[in-house]
Protein backbone atom coordinates (compact mmCIF):
# COMPACT_ATOMS: atom_id res chain seq x y z
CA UNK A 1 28.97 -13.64 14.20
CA UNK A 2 31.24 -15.00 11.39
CA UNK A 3 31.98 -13.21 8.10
CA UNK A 4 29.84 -13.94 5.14
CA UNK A 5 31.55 -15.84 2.29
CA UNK A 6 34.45 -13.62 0.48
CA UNK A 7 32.84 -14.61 -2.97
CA UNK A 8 28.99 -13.34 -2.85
CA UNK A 9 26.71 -16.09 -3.22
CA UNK A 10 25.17 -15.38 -6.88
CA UNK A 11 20.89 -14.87 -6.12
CA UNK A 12 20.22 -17.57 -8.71
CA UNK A 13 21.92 -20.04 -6.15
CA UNK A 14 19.79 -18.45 -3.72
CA UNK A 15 16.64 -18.77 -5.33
CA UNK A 16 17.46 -22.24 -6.62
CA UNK A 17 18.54 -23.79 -3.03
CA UNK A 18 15.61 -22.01 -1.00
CA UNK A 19 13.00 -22.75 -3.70
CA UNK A 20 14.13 -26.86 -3.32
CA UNK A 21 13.80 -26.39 0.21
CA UNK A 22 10.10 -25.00 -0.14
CA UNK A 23 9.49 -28.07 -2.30
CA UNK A 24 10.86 -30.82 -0.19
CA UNK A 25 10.07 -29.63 3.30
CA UNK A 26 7.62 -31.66 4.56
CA UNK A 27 7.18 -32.29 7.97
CA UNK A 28 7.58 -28.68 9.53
CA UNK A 29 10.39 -26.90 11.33
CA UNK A 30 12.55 -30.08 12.63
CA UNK A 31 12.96 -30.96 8.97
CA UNK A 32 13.57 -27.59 7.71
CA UNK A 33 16.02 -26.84 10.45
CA UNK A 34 17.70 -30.25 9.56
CA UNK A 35 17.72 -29.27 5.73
CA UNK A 36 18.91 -25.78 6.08
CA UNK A 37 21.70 -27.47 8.67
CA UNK A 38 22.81 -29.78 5.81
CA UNK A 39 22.81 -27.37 3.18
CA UNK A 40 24.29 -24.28 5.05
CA UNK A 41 26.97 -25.60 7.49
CA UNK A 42 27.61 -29.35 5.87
CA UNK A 43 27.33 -29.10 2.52
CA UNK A 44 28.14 -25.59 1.65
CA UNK A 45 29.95 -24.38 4.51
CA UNK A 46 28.47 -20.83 4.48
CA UNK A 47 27.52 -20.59 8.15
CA UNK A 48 29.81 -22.46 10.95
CA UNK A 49 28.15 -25.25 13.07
CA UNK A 50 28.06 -22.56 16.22
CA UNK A 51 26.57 -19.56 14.33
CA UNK A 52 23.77 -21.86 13.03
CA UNK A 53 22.63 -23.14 16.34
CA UNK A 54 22.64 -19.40 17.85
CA UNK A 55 20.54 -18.61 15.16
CA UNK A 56 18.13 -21.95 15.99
CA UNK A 57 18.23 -19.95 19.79
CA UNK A 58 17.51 -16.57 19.10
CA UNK A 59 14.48 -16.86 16.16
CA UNK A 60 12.86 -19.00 18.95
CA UNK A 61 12.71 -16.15 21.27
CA UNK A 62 10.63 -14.10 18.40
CA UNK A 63 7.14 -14.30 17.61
CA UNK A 64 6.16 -16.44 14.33
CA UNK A 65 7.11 -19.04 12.17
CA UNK A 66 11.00 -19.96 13.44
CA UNK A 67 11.87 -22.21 10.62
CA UNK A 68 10.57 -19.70 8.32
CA UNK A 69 12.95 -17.15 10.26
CA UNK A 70 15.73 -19.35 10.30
CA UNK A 71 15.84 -19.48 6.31
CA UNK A 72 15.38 -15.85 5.73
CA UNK A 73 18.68 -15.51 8.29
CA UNK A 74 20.66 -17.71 6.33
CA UNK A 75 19.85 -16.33 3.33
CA UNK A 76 20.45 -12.77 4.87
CA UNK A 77 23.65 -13.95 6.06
CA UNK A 78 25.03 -14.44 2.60
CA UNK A 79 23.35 -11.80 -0.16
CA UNK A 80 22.22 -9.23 3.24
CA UNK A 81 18.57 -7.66 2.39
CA UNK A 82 17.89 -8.83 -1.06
CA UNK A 83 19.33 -12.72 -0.27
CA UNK A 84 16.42 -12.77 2.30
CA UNK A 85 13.51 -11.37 0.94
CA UNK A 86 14.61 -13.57 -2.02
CA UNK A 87 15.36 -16.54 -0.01
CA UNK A 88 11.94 -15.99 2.03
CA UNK A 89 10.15 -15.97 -0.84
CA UNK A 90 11.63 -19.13 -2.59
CA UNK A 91 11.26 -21.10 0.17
CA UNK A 92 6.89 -20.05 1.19
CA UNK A 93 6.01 -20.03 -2.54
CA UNK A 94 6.38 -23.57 -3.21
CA UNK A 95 4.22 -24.40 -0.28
CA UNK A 96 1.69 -20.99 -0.58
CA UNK A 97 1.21 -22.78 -4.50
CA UNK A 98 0.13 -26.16 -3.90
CA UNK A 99 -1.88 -25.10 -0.44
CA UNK A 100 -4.16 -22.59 -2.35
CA UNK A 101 -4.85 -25.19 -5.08
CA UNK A 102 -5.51 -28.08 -2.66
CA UNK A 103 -8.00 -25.37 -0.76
CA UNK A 104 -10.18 -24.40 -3.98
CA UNK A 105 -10.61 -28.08 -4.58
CA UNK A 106 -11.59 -29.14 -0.90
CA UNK A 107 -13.54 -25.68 -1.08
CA UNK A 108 -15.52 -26.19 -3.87
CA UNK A 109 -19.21 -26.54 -3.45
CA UNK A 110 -19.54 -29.45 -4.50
CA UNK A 111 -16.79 -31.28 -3.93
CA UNK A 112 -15.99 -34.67 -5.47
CA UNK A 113 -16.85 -37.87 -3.11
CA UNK A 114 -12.93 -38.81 -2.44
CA UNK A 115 -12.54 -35.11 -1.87
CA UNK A 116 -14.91 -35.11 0.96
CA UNK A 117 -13.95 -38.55 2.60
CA UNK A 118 -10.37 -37.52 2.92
CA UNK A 119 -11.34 -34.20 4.39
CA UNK A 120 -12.93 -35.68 6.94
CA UNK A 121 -10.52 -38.29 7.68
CA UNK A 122 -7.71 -36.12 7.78
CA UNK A 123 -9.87 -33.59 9.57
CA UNK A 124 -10.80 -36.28 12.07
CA UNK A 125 -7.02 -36.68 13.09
CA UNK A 126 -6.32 -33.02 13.93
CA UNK A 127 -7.45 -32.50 17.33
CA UNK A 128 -4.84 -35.72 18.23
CA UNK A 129 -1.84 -33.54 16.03
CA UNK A 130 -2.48 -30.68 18.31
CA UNK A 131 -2.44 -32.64 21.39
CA UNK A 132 0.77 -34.13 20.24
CA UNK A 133 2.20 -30.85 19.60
CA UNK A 134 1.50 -29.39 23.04
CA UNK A 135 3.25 -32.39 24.21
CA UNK A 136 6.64 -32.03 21.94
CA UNK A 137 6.77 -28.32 23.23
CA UNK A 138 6.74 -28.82 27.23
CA UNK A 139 9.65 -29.67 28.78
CA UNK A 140 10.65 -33.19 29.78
CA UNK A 141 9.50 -33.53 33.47
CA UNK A 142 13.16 -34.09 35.07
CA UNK A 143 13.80 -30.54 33.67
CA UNK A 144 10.62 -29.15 34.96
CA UNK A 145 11.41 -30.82 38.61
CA UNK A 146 14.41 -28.84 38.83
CA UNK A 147 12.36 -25.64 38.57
CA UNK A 148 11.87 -23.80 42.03
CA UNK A 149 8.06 -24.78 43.06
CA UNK A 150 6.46 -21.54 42.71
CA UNK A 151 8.29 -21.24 39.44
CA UNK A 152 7.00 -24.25 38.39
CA UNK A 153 3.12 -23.46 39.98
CA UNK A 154 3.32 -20.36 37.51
CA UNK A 155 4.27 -22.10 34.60
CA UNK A 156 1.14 -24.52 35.36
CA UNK A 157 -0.63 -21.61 36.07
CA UNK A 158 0.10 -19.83 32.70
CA UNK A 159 -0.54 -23.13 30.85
CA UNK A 160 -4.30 -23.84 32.47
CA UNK A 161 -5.22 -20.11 31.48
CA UNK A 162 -4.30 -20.68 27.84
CA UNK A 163 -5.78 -23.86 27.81
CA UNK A 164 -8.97 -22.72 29.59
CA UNK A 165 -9.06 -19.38 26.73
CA UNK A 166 -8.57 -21.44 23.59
CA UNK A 167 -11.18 -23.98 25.15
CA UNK A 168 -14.06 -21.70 25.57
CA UNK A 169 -13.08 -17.93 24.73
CA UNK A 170 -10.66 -18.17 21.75
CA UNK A 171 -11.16 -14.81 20.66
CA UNK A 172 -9.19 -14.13 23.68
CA UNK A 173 -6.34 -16.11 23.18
CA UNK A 174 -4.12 -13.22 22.12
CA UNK A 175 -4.69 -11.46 25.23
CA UNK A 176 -4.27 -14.12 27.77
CA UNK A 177 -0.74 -14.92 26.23
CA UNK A 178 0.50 -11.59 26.89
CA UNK A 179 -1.13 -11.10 30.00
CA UNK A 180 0.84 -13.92 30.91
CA UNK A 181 4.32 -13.09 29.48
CA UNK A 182 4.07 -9.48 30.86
CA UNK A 183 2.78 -10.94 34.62
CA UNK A 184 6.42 -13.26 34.52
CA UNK A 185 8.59 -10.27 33.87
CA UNK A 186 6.98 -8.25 36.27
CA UNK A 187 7.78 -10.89 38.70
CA UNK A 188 11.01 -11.74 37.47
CA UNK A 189 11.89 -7.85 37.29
CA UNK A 190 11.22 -7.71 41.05
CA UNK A 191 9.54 -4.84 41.13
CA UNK A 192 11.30 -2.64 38.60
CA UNK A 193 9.31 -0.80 35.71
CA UNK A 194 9.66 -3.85 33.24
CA UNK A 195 6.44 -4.29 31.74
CA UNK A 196 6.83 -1.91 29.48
CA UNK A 197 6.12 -4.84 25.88
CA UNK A 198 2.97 -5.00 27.04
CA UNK A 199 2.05 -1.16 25.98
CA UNK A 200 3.04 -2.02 22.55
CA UNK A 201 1.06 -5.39 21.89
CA UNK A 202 -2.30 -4.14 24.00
CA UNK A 203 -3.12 -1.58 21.27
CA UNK A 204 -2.92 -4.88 18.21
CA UNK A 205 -5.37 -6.55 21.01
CA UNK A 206 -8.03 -3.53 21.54
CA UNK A 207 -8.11 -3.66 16.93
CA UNK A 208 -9.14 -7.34 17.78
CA UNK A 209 -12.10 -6.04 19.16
CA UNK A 210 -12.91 -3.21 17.21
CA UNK A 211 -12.56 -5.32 14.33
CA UNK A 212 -15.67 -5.46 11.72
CA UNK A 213 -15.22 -7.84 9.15
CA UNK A 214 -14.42 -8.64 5.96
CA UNK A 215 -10.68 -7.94 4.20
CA UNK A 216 -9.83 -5.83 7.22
CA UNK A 217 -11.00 -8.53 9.69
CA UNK A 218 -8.65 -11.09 7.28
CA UNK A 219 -5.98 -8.94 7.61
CA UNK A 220 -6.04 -8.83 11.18
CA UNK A 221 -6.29 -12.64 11.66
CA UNK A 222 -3.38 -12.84 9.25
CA UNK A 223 -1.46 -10.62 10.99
CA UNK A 224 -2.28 -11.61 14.57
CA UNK A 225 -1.05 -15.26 13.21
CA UNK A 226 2.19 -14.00 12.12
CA UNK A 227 3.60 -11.21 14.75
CA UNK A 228 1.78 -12.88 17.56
CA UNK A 229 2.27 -16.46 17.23
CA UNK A 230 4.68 -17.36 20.00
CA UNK A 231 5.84 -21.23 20.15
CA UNK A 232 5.74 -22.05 16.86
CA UNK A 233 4.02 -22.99 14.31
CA UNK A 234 1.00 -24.87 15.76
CA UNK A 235 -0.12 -21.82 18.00
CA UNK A 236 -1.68 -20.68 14.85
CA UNK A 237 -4.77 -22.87 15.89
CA UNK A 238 -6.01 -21.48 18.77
CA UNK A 239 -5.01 -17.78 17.61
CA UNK A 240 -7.12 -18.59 14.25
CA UNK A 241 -10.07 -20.79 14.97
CA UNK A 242 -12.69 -18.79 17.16
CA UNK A 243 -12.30 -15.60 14.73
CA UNK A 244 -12.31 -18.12 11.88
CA UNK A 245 -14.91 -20.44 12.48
CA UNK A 246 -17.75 -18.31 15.09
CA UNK A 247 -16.70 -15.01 14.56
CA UNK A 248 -16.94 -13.95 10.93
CA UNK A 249 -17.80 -17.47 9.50
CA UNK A 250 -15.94 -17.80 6.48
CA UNK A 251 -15.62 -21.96 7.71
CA UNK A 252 -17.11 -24.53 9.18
CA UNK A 253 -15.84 -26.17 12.05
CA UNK A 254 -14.74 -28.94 9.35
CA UNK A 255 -13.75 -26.60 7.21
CA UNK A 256 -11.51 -25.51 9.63
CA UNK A 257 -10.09 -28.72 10.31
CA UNK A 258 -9.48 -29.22 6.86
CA UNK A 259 -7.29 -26.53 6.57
CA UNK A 260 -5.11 -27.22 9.83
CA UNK A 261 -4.64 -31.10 8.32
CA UNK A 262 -3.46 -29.89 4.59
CA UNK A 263 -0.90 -27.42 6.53
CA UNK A 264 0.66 -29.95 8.32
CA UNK A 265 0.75 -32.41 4.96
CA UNK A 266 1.77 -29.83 2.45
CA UNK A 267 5.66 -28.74 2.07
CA UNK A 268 7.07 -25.42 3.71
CA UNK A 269 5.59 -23.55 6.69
CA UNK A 270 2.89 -25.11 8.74
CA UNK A 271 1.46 -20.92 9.03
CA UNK A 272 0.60 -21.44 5.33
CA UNK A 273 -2.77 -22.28 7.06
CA UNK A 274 -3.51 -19.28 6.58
CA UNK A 275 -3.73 -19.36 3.27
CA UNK A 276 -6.69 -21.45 3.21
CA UNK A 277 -8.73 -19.52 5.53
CA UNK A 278 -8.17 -16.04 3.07
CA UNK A 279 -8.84 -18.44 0.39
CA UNK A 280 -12.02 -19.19 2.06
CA UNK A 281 -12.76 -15.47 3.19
CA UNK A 282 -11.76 -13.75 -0.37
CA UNK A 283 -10.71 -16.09 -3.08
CA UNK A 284 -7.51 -16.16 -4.65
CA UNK A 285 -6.94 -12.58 -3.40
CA UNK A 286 -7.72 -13.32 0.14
CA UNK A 287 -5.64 -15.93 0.06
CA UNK A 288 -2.66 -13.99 -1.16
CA UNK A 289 -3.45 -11.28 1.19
CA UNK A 290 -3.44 -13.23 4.43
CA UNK A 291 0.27 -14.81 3.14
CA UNK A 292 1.74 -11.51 2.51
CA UNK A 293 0.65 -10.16 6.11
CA UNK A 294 1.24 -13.31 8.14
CA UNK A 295 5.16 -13.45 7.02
CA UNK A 296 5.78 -9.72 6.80
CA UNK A 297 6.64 -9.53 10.41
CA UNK A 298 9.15 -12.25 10.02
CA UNK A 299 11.13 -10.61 7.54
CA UNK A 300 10.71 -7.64 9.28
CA UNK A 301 12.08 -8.75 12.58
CA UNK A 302 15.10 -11.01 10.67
CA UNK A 303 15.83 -7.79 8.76
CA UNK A 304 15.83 -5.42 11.56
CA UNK A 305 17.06 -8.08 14.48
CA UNK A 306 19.56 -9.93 12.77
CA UNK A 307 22.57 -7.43 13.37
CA UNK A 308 21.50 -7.61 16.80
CA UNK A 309 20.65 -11.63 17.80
CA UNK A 310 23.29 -11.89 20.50
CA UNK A 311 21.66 -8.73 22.00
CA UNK A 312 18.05 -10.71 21.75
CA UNK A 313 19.36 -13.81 23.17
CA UNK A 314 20.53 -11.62 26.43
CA UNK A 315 17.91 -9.52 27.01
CA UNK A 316 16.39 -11.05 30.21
CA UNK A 317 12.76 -8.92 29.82
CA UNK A 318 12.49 -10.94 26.22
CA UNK A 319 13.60 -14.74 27.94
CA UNK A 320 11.44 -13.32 31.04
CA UNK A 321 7.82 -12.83 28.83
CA UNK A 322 8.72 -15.95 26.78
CA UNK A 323 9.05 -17.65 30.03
CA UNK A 324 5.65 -16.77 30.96
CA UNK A 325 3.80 -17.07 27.81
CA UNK A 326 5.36 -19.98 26.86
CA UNK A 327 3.68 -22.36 28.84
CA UNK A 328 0.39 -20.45 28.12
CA UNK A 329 0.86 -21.14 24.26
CA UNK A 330 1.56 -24.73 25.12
CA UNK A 331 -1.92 -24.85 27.14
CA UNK A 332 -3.54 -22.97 24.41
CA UNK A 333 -2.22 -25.50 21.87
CA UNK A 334 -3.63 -28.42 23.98
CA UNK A 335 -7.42 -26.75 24.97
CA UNK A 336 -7.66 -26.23 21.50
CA UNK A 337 -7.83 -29.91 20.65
CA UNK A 338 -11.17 -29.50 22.86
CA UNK A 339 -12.68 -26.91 20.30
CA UNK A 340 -11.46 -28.88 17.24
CA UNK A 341 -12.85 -32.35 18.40
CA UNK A 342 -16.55 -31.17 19.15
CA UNK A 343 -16.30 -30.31 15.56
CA UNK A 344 -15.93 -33.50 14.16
CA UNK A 345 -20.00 -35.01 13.41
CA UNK A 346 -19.98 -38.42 12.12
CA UNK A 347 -19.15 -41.55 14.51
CA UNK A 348 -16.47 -43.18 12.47
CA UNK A 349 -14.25 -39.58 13.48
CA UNK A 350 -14.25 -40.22 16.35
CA UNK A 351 -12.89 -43.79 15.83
CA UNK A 352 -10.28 -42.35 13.86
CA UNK A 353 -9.27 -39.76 16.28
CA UNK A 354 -8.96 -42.70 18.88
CA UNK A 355 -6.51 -44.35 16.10
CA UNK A 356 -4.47 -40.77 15.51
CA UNK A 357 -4.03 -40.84 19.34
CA UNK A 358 -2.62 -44.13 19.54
CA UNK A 359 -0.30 -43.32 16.16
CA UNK A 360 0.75 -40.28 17.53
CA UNK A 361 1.27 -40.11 21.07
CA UNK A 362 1.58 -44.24 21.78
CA UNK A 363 3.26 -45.17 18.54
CA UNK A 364 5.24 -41.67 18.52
CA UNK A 365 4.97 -42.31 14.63
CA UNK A 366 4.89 -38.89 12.27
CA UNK A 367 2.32 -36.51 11.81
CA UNK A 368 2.40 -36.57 7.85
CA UNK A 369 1.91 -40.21 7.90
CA UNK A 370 -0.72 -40.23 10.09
CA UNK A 371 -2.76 -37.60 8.26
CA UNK A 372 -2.51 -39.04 5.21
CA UNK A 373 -3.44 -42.46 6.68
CA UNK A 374 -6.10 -40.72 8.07
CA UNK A 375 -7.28 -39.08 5.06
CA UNK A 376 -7.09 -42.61 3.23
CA UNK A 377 -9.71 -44.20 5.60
CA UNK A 378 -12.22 -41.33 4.93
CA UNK A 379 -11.58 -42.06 1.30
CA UNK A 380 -12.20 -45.84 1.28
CA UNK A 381 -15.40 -45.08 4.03
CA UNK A 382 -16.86 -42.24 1.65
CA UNK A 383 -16.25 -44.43 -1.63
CA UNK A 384 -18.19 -47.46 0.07
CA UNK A 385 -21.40 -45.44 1.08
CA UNK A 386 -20.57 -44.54 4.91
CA UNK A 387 -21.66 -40.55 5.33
CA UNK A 388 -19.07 -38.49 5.41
């Protein structure tokens, strides 16, 4: 790990450069990774080209948003402690700001018309976004091939489960993910007592279950979504939606949809979904609440791992659970876009899913742009009398 700068950064710069990057960053972690490259290694020169892309490596073997990691690390690297709860904060608020006020307008009761058609336009296109996500995340299939064949039977394996759990038992999701990451370093471990991650996530899933609702049911969600959400940001979908949506109703299906869509258009970090969903749940408050808990645990494990990344990055029982619950988040990802399509309830959805499929996976165009193109045709069909 290189030095940081001999002159300290000043915390204005800090809050300056990291709150621009909050405002900016739209279209999730590739283009935050590809702004914090250009502003840390090109333009500034604070980091060198080789400690930045160890950093990329090791925040995506930990659990949450890795973007969101990868800016409080730089900003650690250059004003320590302070510099990253600074920089961490800069670079959500921008994003937590303009998400809460789009969510109390497409909350309201009675929304305006527009409001309403581009909800469900938007909406309408998110089941193809998570599709396409699962897709960006598994490996291309020459790599795959060169797996050993029960290797590669597991990794199918651990991918049908998750897809199967966030298809039909979502609740569950949690659990099936680290049943799955702890079952590959068993096997990996050959026998030897390696297992032992598992004792300190299965207590977080048993408060799943004894949860009972209201702020201490938000927090959980929050939480789960932020120290449980392995393979980035889109995860947060299946780990939200059952609890969200059937478990303590605080959306609609719709609803739900909404808030996914205005994630993905919205600058900063995509897990600033969750800011709707306490919105919806508690207001203001709620909203503030579930923010605060869902990125705790990435500062936290920045903070606390940073001195110790190369260690991460060789420890073969974290590569061997990622290597198992990897391809179950990646199934997870995709059987969600079953859950999130039977919500949609109006014909001309379904047309427009068809159209976000072809965009998306056909067209390999971007998921902002095909959102918002989205959200335009629910506009024009609500303005022109169609039911939305």
């Amino acid at each position: 790990m290189t030095e940081r700068p001999e002159a300290p950064v000043p915390l204005r710069t800090i809050a300056r450069e990291w709150g621009r990057l909050g405002v900016i960053g739209f279209g999730g972690p590739p283009t935050h990774i590809a702004l914090l490259r250009t502003l840390c290694v090109q333009k500034r020169q604070w980091i060198d080209a080789e400690e930045f892309q160890d950093a990329i490596a090791t925040v995506n073997l930990l659990p949450g948003p890795a973007s969101t990691q990868l800016a409080i690390y730089c900003a650690w690297r250059l004003r320590g402690t302070v510099g990253a709860l600074l920089g961490g904060f800069c670079f959500i608020a921008p994003g937590f700001v303009l998400i809460t006020a789009l969510a109390a307008l497409f909350l309201e009761h009675h929304p305006p018309l527009w409001v309403l058609g581009a909800a469900a336009g938007a909406g309408a296109a998110v089941p193809a976004v998570a599709l396409y996500a699962a897709s960006r995340l598994a490996p291309p299939r020459a790599e795959f091939l060169k797996k050993p064949r029960t290797e590669r039977a597991r990794k199918l394996l651990y991918a049908v489960a998750g897809a199967a759990c966030a298809a039909t038992l979502g609740t569950f999701v949690v659990v099936v993910l680290i049943i799955c990451g702890v079952i590959e370093v068993i096997i990996r471990a050959e026998g030897r007592r390696s297992a032992r991650p598992s004792r300190a996530l299965v207590p977080l899933a048993v408060g799943h279950v004894a949860g009972v609702g209201g702020l201490g049911a938000l927090a959980w969600v929050a939480l789960k979504v932020g120290a449980l959400s392995y393979g980035g940001g889109f995860v947060i979908i299946p780990l939200m939606q059952h609890d969200v949506v059937s478990t303590y109703h605080w959306m609609t299906g719709a609803q739900f949809l909404n808030a996914v869509a205005l994630g993905q258009v919205t600058p900063g970090p995509v897990v600033l979904t969750v800011a709707v969903v306490g919105y919806a749940a508690a207001g203001l408050g709620g909203a503030a609440l579930a923010s605060i808990l869902a990125f705790s645990p990435s500062f936290l494990f920045v903070l606390i791992g940073a001195p110790r990344f190369k260690r991460i990055r060789a420890s073969v029982t974290v590569a061997s659970f990622l290597a198992g619950a990897g391809p179950a988040v990646i199934g997870a990802i995709a059987g969600s876009a079953i859950a999130l399509g039977l919500s949609l309830h109006q014909w001309w959805q379904v047309a427009v899913l068809a159209g976000a499929l072809l965009w998306l996976l056909a067209l390999r165009r971007g998921v902002v742009s095909g959102l918002l193109l989205a959200g335009a045709v629910g506009v024009v069909l609500a303005l022109v009398g169609v039911a939305v």
